[in-house]
Protein backbone atom coordinates (compact mmCIF):
# COMPACT_ATOMS: atom_id res chain seq x y z
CA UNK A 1 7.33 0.83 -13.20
CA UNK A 2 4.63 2.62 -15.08
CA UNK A 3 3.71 0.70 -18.90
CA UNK A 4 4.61 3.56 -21.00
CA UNK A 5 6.70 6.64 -19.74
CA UNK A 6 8.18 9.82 -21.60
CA UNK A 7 11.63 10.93 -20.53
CA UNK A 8 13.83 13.70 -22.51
CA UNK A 9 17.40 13.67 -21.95
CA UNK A 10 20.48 14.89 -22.74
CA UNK A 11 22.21 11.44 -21.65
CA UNK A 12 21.63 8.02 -23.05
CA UNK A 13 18.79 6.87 -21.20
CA UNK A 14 20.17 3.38 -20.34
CA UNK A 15 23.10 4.37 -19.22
CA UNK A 16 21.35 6.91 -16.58
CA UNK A 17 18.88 4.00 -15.22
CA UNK A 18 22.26 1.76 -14.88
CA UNK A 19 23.26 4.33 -13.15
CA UNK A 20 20.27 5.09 -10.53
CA UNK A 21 19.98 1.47 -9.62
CA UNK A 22 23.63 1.43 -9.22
CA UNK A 23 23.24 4.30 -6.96
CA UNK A 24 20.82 1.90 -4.94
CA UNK A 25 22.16 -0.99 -4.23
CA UNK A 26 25.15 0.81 -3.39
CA UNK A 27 23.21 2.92 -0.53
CA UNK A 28 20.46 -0.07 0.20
CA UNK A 29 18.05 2.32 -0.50
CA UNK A 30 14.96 2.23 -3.14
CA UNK A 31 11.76 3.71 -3.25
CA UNK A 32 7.75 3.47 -1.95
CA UNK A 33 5.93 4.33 -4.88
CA UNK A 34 2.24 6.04 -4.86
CA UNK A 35 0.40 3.85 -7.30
CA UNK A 36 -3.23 4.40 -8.21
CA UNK A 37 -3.20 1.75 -10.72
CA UNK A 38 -2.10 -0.72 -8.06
CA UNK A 39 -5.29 -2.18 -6.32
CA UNK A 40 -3.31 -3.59 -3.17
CA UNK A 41 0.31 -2.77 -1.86
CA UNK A 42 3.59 -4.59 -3.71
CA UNK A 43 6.63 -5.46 -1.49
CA UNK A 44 9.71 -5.97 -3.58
CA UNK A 45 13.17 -7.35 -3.07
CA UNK A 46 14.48 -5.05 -0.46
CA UNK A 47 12.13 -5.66 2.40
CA UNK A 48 11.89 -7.32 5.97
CA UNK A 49 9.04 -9.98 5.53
CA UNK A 50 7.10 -10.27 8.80
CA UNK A 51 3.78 -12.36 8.32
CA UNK A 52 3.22 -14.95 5.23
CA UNK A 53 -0.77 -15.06 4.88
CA UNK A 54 -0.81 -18.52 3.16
CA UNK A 55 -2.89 -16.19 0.55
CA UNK A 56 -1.34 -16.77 -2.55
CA UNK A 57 -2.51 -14.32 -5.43
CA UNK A 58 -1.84 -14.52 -9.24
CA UNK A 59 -0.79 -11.48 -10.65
CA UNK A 60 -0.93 -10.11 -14.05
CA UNK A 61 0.92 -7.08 -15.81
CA UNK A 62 -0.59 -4.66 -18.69
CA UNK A 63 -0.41 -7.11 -21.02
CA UNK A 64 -2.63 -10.35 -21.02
CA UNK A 65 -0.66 -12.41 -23.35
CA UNK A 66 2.15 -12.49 -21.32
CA UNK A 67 0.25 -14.91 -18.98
CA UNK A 68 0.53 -14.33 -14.93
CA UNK A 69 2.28 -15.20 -11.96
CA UNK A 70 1.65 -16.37 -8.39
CA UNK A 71 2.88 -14.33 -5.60
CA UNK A 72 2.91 -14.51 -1.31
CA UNK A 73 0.64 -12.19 0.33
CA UNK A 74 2.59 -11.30 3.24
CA UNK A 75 3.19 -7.98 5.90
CA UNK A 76 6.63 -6.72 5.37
CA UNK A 77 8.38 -3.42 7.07
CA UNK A 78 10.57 -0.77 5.16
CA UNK A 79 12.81 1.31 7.11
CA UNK A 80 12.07 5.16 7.01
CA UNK A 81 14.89 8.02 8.00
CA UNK A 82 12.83 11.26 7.88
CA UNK A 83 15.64 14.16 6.17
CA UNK A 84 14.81 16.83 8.84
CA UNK A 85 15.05 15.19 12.32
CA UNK A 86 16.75 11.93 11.43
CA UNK A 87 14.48 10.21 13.33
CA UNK A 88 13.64 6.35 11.76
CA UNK A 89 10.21 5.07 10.97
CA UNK A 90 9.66 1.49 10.33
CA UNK A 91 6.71 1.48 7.55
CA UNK A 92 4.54 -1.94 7.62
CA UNK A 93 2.48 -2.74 4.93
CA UNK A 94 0.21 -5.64 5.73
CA UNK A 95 -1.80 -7.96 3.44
CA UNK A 96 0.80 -6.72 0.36
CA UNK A 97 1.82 -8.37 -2.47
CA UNK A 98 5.42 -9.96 -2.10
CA UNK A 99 7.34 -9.86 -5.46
CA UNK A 100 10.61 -10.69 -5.06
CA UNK A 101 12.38 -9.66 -8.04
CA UNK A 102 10.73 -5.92 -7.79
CA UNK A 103 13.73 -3.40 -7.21
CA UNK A 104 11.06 -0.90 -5.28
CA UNK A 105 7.69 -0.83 -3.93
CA UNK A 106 4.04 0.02 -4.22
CA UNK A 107 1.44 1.89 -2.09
CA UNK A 108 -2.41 1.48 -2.78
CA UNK A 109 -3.47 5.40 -1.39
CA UNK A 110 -7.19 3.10 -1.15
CA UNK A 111 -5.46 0.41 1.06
CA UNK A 112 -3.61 2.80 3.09
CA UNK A 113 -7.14 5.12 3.34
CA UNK A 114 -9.24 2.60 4.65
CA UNK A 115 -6.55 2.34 7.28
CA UNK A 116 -7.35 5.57 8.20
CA UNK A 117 -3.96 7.12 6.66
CA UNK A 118 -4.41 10.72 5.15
CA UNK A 119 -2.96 10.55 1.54
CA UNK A 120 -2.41 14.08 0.18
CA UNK A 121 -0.87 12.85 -3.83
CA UNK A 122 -1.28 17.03 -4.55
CA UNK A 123 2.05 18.09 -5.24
CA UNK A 124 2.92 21.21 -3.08
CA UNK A 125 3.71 23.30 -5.72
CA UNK A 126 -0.08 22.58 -7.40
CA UNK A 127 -1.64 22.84 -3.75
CA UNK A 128 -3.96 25.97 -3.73
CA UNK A 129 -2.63 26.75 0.01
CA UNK A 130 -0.11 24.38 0.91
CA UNK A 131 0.41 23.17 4.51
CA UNK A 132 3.06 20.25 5.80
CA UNK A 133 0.33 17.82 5.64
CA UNK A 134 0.41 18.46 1.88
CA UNK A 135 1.94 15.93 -0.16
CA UNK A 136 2.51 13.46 2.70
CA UNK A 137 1.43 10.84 4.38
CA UNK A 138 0.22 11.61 7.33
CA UNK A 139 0.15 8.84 10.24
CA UNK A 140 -1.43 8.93 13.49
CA UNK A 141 1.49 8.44 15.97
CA UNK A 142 1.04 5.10 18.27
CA UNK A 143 2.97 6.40 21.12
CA UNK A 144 0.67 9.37 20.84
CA UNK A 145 -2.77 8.87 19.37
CA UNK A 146 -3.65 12.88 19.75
CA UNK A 147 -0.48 13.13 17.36
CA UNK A 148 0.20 12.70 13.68
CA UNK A 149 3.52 11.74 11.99
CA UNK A 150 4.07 13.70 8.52
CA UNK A 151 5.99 11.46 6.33
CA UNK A 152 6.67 14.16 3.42
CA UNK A 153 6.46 12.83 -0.21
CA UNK A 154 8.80 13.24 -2.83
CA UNK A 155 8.38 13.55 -6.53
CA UNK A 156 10.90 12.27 -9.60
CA UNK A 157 8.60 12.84 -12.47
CA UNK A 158 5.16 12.34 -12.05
CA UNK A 159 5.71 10.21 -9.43
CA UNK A 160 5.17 10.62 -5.42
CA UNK A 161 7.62 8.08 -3.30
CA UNK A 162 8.99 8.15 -0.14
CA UNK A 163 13.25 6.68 -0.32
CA UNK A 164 13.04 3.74 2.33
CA UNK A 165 15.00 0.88 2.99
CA UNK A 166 15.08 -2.71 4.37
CA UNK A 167 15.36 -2.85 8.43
CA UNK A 168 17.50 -5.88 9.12
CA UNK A 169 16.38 -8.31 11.99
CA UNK A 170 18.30 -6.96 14.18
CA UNK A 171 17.25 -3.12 13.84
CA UNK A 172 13.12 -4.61 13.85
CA UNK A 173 13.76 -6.87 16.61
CA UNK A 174 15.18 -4.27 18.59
CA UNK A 175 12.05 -2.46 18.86
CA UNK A 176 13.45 0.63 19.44
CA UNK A 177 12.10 2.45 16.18
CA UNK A 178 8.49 3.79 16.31
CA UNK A 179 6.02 1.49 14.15
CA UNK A 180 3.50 2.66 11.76
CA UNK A 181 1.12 0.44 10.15
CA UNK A 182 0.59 2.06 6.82
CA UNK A 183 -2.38 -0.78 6.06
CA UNK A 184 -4.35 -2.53 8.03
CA UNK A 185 -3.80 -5.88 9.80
CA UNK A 186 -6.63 -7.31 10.97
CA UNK A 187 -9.35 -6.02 8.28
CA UNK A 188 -9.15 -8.25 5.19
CA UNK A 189 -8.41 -6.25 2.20
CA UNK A 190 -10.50 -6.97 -0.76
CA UNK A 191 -10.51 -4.28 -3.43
CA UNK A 192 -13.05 -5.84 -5.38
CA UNK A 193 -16.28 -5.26 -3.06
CA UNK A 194 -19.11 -2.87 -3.88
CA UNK A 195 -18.69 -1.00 -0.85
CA UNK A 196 -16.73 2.13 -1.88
CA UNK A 197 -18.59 2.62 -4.46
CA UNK A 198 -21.97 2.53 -2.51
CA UNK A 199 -20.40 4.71 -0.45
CA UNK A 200 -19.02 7.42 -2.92
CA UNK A 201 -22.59 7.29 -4.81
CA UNK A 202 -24.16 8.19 -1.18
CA UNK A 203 -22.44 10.87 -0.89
CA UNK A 204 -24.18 12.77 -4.01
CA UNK A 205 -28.00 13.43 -4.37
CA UNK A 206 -30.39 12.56 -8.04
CA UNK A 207 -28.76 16.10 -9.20
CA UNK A 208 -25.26 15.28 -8.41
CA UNK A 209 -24.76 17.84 -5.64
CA UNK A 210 -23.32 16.56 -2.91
CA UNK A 211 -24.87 15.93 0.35
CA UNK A 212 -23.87 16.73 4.33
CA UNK A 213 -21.52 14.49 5.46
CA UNK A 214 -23.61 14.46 8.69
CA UNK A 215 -26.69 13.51 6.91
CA UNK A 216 -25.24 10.01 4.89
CA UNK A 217 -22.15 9.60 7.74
CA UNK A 218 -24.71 7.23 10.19
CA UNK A 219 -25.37 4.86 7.36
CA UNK A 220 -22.36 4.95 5.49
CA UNK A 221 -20.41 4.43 9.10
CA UNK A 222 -22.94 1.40 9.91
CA UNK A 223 -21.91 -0.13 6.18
CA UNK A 224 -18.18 -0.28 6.85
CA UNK A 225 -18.16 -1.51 10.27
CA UNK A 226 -20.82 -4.09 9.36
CA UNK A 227 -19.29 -5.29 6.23
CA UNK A 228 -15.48 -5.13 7.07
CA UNK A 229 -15.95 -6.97 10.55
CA UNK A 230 -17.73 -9.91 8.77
CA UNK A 231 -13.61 -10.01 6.73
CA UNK A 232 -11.55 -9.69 9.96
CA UNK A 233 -9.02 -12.52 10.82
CA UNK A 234 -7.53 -13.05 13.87
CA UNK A 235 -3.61 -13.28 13.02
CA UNK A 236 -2.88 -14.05 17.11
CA UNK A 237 -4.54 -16.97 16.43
CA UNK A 238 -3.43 -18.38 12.88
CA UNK A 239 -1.32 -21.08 14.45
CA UNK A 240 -4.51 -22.65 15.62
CA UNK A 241 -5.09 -26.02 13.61
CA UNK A 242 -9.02 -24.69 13.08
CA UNK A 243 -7.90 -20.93 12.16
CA UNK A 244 -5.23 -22.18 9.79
CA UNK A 245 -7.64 -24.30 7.69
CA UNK A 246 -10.38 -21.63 8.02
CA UNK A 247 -7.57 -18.97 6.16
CA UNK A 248 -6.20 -21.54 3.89
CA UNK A 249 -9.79 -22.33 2.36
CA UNK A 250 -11.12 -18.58 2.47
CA UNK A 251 -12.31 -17.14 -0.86
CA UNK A 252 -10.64 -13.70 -0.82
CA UNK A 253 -10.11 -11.44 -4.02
CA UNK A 254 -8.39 -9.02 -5.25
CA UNK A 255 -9.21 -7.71 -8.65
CA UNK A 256 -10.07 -11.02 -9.67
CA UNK A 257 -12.37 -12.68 -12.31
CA UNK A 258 -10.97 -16.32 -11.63
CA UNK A 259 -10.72 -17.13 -8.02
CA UNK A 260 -9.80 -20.63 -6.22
CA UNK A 261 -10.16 -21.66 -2.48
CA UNK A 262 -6.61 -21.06 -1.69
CA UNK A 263 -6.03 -17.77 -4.65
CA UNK A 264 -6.63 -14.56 -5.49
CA UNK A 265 -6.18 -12.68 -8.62
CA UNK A 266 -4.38 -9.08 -8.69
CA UNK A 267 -4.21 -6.39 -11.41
CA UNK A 268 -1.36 -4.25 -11.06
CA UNK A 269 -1.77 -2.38 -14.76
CA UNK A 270 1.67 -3.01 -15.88
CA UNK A 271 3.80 -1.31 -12.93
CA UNK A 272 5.85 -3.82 -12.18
């Protein structure tokens, strides 16, 4: 939950939260929250945990003083049932943020961008000519790469979610519900590198105009590859006794200014 947050009602406000999160655990359902302040994905309580990385990171809230804690980065899946057609998606988030006692969940739009996701956060209502791909995610389709899933967003507040739910073992093991891999598994996520920002400042010349896409796209495209490949793990191969204590001693960060061979350090500004 965001730090600080306005709300005018007519009803006493606690009673109305009871009430929501009443609402909740009565239907199993809670909510994937767009989160700009998060620099890497959160799973909460109600998700299926796939994958534990052996990544540990230490998390710490808007507040300093209050100290941090150390949290499982793991891939996890949240169970999708799109309003018009019905149809189920199961959502995985890899390399997230496991926190168990979290009664809903967050999405980086950075994580899930690099991943080649479109993230439209424009409410429709604000878009200047608003299409279905506005507000939404929108998903390349695995079963058909020349086709995009539209996963529309909602909005309570200021804030764009999607409502999702856990997918028992059962309903994931089945395999009978069309996957999509909302961040990447195989390129390590680190939010902390320079790249990005190279990137962005390429993309503007000494005035600040900015510059064909054609013109920067070779080099910019020859950064990523080169620099993300050198962070890829093999997961088919983590049970390997050489893999597993290459992982366990990698120095990976996220948002970190104290780091450790077998931690990383997360900000998540307070929305938890």
């Amino acid at each position: 939950m965001c730090a600080f947050r306005t709300t005018r009602l007519a009803i006493d406000p606690a009673r109305f939260i009871t009430d929501i999160n009443s609402k909740l655990k009565t239907t199993g359902e809670t909510t994937l929250e767009l989160d700009s302040h998060a620099d890497t994905c959160v799973l909460g309580r109600d998700a299926l945990i796939l994958l534990d990385y052996e990544r540990p990171v230490n998390v710490q809230g808007y507040d300093p003083t209050l100290g941090s804690t150390t949290y499982a980065t793991v891939s996890g899946a949240l169970a999708y049932d799109d309003p018009q057609t019905g149809e189920v998606y199961h959502l995985v988030l890899n390399q997230a943020i496991h926190i168990p006692h979290l009664d809903h969940h967050l999405l980086c739009p950075m994580q899930c961008r690099v991943n080649d996701v479109i993230v439209d956060e424009t409410p429709k209502f604000l878009a200047h000519d608003p299409t279905e791909h506005s507000h939404a995610l929108t998903v390349h389709d695995p079963d058909n790469p020349a086709q995009t899933v539209i996963l529309p967003l909602a909005l309570r507040g200021v804030t764009s979610f999607l409502n999702v739910r856990a997918p028992t073992n059962d309903e994931w093991l089945s395999d009978t519900f069309t996957r999509l891999h909302l961040t990447s598994e195989t390129l390590t996520w680190d939010p902390t590198t320079t790249l990005y920002e190279e990137q962005e400042a390429a993309m503007t010349d000494y005035s600040g105009r900015v510059v064909s896409r054609h013109t920067v796209r070779g080099h910019v495209s020859s950064l990523t590859i080169n620099s993300l490949s050198s962070l890829t793990t093999d997961l088919a191969d983590v049970t390997d006794d050489n893999n597993f204590a290459d992982i366990l001693t990698s120095n990976v960060q996220i948002s970190s200014v104290d780091t450790s061979p077998n931690s990383f350090d997360a900000s998540l500004n307070g929305h938890i």
